[in-house]
N, C-alpha and C. Protein backbone atom coordinates (compact mmCIF):
# COMPACT_ATOMS: atom_id res chain seq x y z
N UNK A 1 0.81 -1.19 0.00
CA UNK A 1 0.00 0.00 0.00
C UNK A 1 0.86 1.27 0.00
N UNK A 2 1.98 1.71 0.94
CA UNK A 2 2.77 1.91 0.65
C UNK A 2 3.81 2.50 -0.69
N UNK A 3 3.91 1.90 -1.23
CA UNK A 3 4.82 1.37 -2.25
C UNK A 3 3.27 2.30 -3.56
N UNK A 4 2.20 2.07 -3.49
CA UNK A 4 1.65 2.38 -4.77
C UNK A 4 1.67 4.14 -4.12
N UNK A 5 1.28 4.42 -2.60
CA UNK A 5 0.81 5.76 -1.72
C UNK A 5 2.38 6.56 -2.64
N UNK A 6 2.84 6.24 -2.27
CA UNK A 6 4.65 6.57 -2.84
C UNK A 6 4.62 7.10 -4.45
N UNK A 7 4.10 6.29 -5.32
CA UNK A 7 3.98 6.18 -6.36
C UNK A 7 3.12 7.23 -6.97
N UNK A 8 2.10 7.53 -6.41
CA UNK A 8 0.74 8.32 -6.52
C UNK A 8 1.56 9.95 -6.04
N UNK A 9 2.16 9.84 -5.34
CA UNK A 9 2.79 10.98 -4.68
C UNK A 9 3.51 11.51 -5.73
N UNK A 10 4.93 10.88 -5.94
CA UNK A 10 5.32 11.41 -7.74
C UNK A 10 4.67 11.41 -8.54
N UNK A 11 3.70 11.19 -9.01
CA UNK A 11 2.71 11.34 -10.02
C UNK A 11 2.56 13.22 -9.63
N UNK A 12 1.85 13.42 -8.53
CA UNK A 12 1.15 14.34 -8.04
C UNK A 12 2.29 15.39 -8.27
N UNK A 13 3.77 15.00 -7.39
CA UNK A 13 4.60 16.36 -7.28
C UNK A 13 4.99 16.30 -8.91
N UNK A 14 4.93 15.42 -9.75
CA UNK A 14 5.46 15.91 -11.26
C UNK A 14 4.76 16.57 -11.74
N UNK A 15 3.38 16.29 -11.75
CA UNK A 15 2.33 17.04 -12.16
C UNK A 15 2.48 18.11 -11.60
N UNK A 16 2.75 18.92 -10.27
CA UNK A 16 2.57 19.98 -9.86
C UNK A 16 3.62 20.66 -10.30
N UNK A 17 4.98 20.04 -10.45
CA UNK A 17 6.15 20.84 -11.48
C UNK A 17 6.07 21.17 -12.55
N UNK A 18 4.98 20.48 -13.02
CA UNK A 18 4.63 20.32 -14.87
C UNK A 18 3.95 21.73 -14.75
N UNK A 19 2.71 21.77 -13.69
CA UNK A 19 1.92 23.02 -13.84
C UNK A 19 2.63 24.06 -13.71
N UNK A 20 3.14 24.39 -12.56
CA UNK A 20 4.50 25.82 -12.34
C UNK A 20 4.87 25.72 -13.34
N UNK A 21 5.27 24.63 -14.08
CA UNK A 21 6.38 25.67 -15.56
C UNK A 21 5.60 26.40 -16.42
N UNK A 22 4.42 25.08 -16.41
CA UNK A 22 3.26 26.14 -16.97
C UNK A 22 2.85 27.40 -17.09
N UNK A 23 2.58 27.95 -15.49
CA UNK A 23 2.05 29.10 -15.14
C UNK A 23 3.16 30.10 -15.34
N UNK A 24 4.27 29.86 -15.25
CA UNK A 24 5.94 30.77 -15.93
C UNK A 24 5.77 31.26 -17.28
N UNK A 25 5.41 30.13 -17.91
CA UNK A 25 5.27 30.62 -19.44
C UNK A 25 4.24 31.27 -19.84
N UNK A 26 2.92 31.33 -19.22
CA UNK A 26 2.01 31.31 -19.21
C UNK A 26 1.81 33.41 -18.76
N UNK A 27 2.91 33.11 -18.00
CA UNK A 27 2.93 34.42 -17.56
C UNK A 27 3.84 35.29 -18.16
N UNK A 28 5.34 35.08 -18.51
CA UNK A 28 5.93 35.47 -19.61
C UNK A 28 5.10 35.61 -21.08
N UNK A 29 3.87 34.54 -21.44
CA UNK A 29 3.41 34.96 -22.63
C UNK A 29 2.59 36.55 -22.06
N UNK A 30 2.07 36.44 -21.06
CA UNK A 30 1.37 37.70 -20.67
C UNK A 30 2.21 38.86 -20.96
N UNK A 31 3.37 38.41 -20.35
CA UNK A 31 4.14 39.81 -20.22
C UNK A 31 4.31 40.16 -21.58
N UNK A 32 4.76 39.63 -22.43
CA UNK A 32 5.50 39.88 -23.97
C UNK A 32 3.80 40.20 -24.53
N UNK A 33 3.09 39.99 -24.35
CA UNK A 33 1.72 40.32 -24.94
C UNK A 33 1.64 41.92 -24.84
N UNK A 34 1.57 41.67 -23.36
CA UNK A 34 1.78 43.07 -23.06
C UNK A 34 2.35 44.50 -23.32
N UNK A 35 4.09 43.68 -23.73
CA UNK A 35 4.90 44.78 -24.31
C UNK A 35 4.46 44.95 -26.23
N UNK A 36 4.09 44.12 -26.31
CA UNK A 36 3.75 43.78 -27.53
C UNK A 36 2.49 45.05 -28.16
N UNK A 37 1.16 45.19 -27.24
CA UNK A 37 0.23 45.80 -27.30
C UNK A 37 0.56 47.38 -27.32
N UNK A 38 1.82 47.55 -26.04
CA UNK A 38 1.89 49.17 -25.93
C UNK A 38 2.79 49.28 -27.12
N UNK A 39 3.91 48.43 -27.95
CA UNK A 39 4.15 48.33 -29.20
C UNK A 39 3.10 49.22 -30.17
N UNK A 40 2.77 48.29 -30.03
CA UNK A 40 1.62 48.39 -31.00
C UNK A 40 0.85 50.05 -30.85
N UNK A 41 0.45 50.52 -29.80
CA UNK A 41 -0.58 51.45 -29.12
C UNK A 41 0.45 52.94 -29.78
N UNK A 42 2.06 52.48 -29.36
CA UNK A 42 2.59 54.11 -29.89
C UNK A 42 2.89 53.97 -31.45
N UNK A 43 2.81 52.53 -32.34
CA UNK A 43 3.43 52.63 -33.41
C UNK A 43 2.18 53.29 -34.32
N UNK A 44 1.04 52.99 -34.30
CA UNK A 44 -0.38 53.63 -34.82
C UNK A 44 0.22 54.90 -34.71
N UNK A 45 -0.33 55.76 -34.45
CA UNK A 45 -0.29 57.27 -34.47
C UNK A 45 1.47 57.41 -35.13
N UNK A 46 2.35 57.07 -35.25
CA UNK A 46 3.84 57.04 -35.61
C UNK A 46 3.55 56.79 -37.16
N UNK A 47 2.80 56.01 -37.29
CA UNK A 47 2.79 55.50 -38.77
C UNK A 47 1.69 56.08 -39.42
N UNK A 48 0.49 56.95 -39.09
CA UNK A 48 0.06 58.13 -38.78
C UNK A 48 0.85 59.26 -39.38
N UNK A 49 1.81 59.62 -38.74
CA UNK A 49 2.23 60.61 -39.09
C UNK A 49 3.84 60.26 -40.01
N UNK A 50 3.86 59.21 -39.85
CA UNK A 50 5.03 58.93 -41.37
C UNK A 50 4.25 58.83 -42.45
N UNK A 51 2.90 58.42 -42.64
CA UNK A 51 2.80 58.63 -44.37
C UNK A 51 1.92 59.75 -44.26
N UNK A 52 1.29 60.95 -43.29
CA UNK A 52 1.69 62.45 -43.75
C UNK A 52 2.52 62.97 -44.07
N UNK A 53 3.48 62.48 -43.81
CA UNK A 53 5.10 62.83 -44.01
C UNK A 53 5.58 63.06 -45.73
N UNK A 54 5.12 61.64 -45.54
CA UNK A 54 5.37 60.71 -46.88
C UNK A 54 4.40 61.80 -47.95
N UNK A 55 3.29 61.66 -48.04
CA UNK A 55 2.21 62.37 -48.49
C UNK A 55 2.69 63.81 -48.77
N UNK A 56 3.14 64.62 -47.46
CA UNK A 56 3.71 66.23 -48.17
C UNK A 56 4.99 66.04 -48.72
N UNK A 57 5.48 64.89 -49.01
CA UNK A 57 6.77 64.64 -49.81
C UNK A 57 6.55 64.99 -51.17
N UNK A 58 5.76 63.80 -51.63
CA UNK A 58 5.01 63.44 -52.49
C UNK A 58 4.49 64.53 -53.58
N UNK A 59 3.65 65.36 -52.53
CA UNK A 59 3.08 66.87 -53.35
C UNK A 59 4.22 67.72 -53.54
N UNK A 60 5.22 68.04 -52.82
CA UNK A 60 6.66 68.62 -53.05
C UNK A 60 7.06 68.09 -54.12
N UNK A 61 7.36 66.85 -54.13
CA UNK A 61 8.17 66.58 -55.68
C UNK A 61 7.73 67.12 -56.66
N UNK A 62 6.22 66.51 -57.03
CA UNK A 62 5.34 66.63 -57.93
C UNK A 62 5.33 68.49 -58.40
N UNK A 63 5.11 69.37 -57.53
CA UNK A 63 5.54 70.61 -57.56
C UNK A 63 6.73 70.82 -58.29
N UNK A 64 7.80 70.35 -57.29
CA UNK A 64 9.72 70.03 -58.07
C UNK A 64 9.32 69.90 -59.63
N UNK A 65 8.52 68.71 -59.80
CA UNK A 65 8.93 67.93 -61.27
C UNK A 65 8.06 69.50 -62.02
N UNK A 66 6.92 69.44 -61.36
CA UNK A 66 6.40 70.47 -62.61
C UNK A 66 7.33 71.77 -62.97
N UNK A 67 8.02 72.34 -62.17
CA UNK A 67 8.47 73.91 -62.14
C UNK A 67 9.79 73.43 -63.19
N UNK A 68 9.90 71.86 -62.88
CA UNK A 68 11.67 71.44 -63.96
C UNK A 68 11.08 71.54 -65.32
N UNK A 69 10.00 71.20 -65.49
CA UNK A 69 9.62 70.90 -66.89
C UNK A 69 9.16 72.23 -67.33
N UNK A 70 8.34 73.33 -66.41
CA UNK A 70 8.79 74.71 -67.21
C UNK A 70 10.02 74.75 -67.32
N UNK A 71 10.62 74.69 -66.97
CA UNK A 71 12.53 75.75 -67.00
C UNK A 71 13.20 74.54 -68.10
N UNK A 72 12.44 73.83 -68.07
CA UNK A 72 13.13 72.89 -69.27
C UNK A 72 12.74 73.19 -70.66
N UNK A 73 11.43 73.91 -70.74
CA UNK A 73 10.82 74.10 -72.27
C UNK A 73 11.34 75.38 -72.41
């Protein structure tokens, strides 16, 4: 009786090591989620204002190219 009580016991503490590693990773995925989201939260408005950027580039050239092609004729 013994001998199986013993047996049942490692079962139990492996299983309970199995879970803790679990809940580690489990919680590291949280964390990286996390950093991941406020990632995310400042790159919106950043990328936002890089293709306004991009955009008054754009109309600048287009300006550039036209004023070359008067001074070119």
């Amino acid at each position: 009786m013994e001998a199986e009580w013993s047996r049942v016991q490692r079962q139990v503490e492996s299983y309970d090591s199995q879970i803790k590693k679990a809940n580690i990773s489990i919680d590291l995925a949280k964390e990286q989620a996390g950093e991941l989201q406020q990632q995310m939260a400042t790159a919106g408005p950043n990328s936002e204002a890089m293709a306004n950027a991009v955009n008054r580039m754009e109309k600048g050239m287009d300006r550039f190219s036209n004023r070359l092609r008067e001074v070119v004729r």
